[in-house]
PDB file of N, CA and C in Angstrom:
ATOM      1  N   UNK A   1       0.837  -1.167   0.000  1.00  0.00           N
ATOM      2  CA  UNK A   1       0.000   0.000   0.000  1.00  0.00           C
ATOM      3  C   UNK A   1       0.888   1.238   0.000  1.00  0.00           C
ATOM      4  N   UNK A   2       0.535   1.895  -1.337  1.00  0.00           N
ATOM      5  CA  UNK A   2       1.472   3.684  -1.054  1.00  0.00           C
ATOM      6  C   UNK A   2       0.356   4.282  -0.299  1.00  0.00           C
ATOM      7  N   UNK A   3       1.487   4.991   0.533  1.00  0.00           N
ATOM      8  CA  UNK A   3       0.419   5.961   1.536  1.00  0.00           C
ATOM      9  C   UNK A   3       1.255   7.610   1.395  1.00  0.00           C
ATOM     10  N   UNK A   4       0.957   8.346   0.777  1.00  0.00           N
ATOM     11  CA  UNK A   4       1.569   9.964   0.967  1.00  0.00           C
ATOM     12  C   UNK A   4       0.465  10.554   0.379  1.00  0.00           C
ATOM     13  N   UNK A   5       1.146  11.797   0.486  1.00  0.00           N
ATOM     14  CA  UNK A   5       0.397  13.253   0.310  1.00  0.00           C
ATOM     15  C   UNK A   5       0.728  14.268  -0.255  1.00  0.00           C
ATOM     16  N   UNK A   6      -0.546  15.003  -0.824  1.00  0.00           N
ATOM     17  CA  UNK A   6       0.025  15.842  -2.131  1.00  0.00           C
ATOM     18  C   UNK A   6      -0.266  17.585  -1.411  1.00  0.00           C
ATOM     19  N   UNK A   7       0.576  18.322  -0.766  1.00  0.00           N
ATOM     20  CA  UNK A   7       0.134  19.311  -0.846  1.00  0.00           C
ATOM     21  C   UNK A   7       0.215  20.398  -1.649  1.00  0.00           C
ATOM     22  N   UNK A   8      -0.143  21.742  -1.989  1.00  0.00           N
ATOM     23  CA  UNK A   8       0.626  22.607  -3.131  1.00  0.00           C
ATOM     24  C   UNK A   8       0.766  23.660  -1.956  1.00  0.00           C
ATOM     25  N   UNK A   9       2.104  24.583  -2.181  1.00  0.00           N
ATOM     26  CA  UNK A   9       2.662  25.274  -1.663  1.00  0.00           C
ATOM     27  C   UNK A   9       2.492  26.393  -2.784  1.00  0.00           C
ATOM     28  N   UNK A  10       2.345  27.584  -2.081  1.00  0.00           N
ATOM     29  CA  UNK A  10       2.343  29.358  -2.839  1.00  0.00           C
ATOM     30  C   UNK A  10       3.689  29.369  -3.138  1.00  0.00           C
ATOM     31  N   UNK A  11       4.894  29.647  -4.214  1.00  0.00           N
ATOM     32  CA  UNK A  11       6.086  30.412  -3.982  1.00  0.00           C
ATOM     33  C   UNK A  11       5.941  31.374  -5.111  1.00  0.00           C
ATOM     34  N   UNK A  12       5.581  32.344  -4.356  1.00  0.00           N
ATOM     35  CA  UNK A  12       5.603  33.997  -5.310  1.00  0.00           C
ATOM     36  C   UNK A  12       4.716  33.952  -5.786  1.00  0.00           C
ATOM     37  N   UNK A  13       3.246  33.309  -5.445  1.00  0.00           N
ATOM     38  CA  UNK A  13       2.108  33.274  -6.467  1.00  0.00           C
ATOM     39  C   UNK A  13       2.523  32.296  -7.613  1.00  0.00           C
ATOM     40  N   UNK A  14       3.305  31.302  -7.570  1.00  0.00           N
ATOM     41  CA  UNK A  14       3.093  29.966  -8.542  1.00  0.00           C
ATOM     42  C   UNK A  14       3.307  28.761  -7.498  1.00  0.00           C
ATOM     43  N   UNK A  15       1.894  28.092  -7.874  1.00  0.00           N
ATOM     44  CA  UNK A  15       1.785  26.981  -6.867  1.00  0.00           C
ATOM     45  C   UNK A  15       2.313  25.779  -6.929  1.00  0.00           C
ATOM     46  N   UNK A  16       3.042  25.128  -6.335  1.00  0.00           N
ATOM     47  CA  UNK A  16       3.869  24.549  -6.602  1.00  0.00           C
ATOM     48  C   UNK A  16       3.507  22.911  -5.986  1.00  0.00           C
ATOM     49  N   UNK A  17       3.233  22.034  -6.768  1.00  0.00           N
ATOM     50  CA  UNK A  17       2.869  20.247  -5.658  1.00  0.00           C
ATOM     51  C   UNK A  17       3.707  19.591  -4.882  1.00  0.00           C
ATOM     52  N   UNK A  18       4.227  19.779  -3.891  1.00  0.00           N
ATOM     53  CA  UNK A  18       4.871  18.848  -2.963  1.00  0.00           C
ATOM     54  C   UNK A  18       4.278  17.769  -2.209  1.00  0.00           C
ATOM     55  N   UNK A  19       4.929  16.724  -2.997  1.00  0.00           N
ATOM     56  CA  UNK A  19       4.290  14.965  -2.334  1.00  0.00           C
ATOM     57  C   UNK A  19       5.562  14.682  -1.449  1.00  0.00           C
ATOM     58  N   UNK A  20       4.785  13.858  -0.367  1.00  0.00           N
ATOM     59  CA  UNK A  20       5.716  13.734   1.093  1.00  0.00           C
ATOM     60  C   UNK A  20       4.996  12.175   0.493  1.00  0.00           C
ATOM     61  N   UNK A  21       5.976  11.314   1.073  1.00  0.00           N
ATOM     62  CA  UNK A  21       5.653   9.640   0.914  1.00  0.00           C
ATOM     63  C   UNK A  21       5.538   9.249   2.171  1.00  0.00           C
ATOM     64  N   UNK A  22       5.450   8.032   2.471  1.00  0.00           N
ATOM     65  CA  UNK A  22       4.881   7.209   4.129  1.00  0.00           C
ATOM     66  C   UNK A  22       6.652   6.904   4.647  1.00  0.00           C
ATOM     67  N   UNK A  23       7.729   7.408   4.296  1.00  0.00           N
ATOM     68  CA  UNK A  23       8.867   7.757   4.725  1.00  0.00           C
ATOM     69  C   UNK A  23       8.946   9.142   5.623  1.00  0.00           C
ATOM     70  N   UNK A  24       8.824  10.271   4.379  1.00  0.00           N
ATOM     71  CA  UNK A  24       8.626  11.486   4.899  1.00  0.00           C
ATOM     72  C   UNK A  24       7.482  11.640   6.148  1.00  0.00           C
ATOM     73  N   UNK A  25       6.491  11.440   5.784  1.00  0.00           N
ATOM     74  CA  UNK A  25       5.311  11.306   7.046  1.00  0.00           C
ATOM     75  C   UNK A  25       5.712  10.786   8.108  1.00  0.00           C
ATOM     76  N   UNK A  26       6.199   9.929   7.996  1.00  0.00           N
ATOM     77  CA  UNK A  26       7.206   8.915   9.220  1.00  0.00           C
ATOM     78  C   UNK A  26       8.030   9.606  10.142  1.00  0.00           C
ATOM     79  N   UNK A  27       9.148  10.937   9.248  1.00  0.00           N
ATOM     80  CA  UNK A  27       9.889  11.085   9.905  1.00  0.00           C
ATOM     81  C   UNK A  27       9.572  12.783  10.244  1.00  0.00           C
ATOM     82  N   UNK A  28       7.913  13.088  10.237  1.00  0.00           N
ATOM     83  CA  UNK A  28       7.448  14.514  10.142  1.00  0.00           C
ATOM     84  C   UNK A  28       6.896  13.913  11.730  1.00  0.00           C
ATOM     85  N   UNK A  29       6.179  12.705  11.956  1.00  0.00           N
ATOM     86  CA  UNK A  29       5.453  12.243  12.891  1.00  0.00           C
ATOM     87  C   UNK A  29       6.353  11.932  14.164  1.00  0.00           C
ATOM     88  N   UNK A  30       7.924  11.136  13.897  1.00  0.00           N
ATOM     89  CA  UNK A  30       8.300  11.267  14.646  1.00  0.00           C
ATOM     90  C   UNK A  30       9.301  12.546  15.040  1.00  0.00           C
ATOM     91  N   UNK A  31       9.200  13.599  14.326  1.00  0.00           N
ATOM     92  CA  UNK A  31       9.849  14.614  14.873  1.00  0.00           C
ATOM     93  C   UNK A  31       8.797  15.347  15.981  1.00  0.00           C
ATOM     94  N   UNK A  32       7.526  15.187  15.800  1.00  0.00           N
ATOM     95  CA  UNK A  32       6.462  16.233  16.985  1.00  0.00           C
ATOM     96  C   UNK A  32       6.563  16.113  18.109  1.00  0.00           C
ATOM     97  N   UNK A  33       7.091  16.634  19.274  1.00  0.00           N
ATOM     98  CA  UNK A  33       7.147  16.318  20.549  1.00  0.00           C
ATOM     99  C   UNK A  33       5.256  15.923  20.679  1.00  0.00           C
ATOM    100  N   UNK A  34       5.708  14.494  21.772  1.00  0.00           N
ATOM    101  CA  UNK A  34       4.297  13.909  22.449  1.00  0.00           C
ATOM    102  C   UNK A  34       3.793  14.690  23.281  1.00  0.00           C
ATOM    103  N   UNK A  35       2.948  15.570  23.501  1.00  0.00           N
ATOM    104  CA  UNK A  35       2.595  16.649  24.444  1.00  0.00           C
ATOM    105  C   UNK A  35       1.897  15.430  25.574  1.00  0.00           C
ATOM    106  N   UNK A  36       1.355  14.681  25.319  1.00  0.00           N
ATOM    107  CA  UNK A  36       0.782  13.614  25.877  1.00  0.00           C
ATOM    108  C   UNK A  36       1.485  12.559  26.740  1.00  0.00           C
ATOM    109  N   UNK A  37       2.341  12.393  27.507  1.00  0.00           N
ATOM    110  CA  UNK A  37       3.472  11.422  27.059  1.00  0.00           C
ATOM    111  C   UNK A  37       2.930  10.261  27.972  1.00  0.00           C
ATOM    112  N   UNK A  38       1.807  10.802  29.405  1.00  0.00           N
ATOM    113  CA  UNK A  38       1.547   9.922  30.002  1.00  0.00           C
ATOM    114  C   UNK A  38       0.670   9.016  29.857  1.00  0.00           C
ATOM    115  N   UNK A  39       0.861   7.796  30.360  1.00  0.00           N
ATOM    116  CA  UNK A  39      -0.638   6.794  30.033  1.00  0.00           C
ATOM    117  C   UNK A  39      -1.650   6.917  30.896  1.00  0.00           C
ATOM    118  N   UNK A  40      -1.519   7.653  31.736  1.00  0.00           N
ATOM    119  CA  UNK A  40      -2.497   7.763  31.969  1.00  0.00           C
ATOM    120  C   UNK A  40      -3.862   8.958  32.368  1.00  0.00           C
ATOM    121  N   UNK A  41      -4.676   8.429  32.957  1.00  0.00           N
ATOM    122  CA  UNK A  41      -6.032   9.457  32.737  1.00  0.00           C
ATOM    123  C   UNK A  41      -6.523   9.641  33.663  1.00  0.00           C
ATOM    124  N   UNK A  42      -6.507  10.789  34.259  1.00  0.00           N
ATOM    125  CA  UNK A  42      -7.417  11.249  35.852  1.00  0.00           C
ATOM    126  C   UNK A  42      -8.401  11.807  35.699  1.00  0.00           C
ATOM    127  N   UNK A  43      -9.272  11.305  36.722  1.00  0.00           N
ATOM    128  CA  UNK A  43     -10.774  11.392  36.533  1.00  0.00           C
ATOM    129  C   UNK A  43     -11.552  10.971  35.629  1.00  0.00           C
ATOM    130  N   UNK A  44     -13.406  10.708  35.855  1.00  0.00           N
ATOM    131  CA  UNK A  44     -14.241   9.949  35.042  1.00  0.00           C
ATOM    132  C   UNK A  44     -13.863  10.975  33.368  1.00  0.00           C
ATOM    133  N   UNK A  45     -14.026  11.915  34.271  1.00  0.00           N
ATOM    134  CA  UNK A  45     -13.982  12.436  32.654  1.00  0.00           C
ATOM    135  C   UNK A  45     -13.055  12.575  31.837  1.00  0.00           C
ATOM    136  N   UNK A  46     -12.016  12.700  32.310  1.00  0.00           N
ATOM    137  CA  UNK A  46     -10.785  12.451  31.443  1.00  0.00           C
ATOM    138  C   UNK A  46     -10.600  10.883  30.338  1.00  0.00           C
ATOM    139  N   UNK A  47     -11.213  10.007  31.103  1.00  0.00           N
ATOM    140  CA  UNK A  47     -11.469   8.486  30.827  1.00  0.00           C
ATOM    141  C   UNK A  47     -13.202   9.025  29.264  1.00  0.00           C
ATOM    142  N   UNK A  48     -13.959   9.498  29.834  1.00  0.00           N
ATOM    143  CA  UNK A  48     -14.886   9.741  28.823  1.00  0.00           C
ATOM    144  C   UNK A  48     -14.626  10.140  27.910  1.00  0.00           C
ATOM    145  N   UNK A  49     -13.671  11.643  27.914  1.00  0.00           N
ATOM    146  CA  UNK A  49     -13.427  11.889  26.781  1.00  0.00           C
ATOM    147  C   UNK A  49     -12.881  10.933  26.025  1.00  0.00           C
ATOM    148  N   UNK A  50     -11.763  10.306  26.461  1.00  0.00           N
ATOM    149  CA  UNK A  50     -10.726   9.325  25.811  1.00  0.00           C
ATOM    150  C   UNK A  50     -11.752   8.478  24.913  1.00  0.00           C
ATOM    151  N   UNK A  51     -12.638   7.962  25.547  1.00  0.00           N
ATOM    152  CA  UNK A  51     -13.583   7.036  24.752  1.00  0.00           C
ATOM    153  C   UNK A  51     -14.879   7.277  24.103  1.00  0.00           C
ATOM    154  N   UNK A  52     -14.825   8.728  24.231  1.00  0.00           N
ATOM    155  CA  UNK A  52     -15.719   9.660  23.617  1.00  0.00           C
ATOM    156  C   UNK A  52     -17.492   9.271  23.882  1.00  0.00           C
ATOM    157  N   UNK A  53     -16.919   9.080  25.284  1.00  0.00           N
ATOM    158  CA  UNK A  53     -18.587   8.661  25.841  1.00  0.00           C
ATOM    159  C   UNK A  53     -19.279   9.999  27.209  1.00  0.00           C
ATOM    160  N   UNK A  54     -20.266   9.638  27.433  1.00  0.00           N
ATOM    161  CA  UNK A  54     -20.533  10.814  28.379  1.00  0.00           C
ATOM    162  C   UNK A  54     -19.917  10.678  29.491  1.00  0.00           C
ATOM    163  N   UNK A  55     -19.689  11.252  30.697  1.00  0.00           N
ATOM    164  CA  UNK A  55     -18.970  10.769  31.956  1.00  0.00           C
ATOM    165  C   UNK A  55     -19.942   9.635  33.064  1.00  0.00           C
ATOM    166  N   UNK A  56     -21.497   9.947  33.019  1.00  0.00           N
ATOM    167  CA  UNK A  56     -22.039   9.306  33.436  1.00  0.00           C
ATOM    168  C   UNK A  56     -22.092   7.269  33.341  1.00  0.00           C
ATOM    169  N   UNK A  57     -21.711   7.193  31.762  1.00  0.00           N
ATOM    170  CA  UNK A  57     -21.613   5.875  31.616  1.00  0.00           C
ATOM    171  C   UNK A  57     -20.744   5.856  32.137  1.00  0.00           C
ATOM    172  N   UNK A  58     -19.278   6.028  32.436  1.00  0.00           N
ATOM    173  CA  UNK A  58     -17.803   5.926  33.167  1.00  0.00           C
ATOM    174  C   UNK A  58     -18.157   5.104  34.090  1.00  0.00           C
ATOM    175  N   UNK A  59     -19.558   6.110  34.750  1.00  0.00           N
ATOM    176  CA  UNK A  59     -19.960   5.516  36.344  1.00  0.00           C
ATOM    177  C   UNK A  59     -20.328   3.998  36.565  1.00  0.00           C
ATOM    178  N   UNK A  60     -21.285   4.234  35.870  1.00  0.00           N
ATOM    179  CA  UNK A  60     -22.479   2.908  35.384  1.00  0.00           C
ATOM    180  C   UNK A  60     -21.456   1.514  35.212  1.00  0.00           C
ATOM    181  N   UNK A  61     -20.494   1.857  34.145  1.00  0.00           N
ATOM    182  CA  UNK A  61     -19.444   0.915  33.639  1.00  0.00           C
ATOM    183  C   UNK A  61     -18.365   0.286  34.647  1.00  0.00           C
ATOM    184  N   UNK A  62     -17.988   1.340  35.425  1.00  0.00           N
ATOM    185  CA  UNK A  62     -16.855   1.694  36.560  1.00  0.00           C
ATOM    186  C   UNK A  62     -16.547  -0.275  37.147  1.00  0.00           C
ATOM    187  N   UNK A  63     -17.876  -0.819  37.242  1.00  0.00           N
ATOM    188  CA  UNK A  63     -17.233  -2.635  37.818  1.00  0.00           C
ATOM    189  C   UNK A  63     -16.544  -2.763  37.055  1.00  0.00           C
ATOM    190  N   UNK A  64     -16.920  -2.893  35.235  1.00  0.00           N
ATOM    191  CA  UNK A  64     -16.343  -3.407  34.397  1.00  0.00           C
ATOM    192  C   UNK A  64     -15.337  -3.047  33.920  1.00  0.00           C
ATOM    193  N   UNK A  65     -14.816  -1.516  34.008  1.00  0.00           N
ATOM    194  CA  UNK A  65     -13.604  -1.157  33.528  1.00  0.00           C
ATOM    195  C   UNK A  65     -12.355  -1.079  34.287  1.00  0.00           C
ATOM    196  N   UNK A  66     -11.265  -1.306  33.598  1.00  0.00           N
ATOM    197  CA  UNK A  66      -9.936  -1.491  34.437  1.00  0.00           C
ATOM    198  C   UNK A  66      -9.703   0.175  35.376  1.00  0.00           C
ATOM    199  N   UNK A  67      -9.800   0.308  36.277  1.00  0.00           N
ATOM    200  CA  UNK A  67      -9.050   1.340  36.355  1.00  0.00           C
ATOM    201  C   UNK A  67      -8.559   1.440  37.962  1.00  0.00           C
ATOM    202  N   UNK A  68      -7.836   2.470  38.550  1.00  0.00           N
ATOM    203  CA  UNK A  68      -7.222   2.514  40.113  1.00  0.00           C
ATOM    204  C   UNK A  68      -7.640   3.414  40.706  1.00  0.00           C
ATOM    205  N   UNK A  69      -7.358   3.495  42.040  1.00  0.00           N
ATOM    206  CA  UNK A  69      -7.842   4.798  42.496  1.00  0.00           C
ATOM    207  C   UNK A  69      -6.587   4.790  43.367  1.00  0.00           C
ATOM    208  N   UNK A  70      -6.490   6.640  43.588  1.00  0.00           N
ATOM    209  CA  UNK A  70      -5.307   7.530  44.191  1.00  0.00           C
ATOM    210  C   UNK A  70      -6.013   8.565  44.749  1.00  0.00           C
ATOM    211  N   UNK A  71      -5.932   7.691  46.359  1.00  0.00           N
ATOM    212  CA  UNK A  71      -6.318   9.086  47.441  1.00  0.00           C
ATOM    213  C   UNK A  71      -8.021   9.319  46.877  1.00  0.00           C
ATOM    214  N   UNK A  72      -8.624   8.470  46.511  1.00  0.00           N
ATOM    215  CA  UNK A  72     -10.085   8.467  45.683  1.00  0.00           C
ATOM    216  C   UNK A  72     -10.344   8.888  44.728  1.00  0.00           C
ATOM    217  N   UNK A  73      -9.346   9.376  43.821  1.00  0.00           N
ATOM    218  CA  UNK A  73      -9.468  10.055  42.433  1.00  0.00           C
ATOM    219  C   UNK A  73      -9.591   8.602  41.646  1.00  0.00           C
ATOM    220  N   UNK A  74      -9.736   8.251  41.044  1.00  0.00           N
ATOM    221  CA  UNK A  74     -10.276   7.470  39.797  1.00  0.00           C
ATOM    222  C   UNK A  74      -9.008   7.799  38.833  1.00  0.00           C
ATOM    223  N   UNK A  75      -8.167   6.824  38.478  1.00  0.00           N
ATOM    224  CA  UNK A  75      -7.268   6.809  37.599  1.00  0.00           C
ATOM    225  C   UNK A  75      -7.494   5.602  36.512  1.00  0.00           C
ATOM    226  N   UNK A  76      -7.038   5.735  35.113  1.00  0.00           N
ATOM    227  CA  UNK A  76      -7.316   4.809  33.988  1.00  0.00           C
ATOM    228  C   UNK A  76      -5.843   4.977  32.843  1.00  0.00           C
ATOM    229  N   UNK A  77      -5.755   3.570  32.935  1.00  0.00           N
ATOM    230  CA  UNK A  77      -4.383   3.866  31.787  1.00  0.00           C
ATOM    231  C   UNK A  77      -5.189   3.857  30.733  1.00  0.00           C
ATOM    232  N   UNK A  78      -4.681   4.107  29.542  1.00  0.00           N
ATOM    233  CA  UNK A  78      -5.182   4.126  28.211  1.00  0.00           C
ATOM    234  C   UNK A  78      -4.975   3.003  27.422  1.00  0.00           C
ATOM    235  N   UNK A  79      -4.062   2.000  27.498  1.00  0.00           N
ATOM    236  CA  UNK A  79      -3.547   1.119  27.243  1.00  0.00           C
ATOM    237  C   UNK A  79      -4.692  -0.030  27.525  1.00  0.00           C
ATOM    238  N   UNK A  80      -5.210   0.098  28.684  1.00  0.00           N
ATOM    239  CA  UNK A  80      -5.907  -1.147  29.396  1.00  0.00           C
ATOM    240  C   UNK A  80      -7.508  -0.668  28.962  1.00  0.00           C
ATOM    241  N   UNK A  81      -7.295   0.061  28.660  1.00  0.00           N
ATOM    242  CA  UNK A  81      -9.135   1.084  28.424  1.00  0.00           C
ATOM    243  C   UNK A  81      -8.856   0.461  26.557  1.00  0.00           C
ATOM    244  N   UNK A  82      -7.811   0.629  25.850  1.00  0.00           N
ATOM    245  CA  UNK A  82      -7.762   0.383  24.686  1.00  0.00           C
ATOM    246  C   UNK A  82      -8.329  -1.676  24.725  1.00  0.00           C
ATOM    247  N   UNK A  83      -7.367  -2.307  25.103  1.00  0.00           N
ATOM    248  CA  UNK A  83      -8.016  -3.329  25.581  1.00  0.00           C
ATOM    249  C   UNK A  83      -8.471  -3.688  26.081  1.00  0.00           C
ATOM    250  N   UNK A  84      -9.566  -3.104  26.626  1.00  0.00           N
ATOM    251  CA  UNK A  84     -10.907  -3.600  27.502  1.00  0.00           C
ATOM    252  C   UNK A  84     -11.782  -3.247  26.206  1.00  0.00           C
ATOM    253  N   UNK A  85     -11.669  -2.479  25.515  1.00  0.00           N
ATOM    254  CA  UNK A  85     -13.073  -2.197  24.328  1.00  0.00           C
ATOM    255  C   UNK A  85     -12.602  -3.311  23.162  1.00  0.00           C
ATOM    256  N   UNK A  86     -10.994  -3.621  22.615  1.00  0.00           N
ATOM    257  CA  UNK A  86     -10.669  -4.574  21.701  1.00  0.00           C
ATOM    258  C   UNK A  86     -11.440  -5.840  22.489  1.00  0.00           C
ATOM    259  N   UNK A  87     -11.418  -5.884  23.830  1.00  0.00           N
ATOM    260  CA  UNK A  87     -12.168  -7.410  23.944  1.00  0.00           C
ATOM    261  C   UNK A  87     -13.798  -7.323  24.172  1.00  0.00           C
ATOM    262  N   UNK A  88     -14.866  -6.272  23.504  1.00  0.00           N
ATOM    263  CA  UNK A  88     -15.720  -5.753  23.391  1.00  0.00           C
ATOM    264  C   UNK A  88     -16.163  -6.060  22.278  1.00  0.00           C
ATOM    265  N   UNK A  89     -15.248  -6.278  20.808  1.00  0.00           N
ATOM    266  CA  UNK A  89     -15.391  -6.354  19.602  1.00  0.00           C
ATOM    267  C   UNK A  89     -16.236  -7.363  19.515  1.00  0.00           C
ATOM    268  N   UNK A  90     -17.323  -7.438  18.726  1.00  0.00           N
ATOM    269  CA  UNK A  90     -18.516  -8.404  18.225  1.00  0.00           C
ATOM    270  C   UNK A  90     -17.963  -8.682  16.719  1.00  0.00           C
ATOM    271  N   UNK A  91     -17.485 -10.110  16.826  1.00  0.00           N
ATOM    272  CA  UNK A  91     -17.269 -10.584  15.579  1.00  0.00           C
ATOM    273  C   UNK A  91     -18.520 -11.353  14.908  1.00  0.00           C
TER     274      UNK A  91
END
């Protein structure tokens, strides 16, 4: 599978096509600092957003999902939230 991208660039008012390939993309992706770097997620809602659900199900769900608590805050790795929904999948 080719995977790149075609953008056109302005120089002086003549537009010009620059294609980046799944090399270039590669090494554009790993240059971005991870602003993100931790795995994990504090609070229900931090966990909701992640899974783009309301915070209330968080609650409802809370037996079934992996997560810890710190000092009673509700903590969730992302990792274990990623595989708790892969073993969710209806084949």
């Amino acid at each position: 599978m080719n995977v790149g991208v075609t953008i056109t660039i302005d120089l002086n008012g003549v537009p010009v096509p620059l294609t980046l390939d799944a090399a270039a993309l590669a090494a554009i992706a790993d240059a971005v600092p991870n602003r993100d770097c931790s795995p994990w997620l504090a609070g229900a809602q931090a966990a909701a957003d992640y899974l783009g659900w309301p915070r209330e199900r968080i609650y409802k769900r809370l037996r079934d999902l992996p997560h810890y608590r710190e000092e009673g805050r509700l903590m969730f790795r992302r990792d274990e939230l990623d595989a708790w929904i892969e073993g969710c999948r209806e084949r």
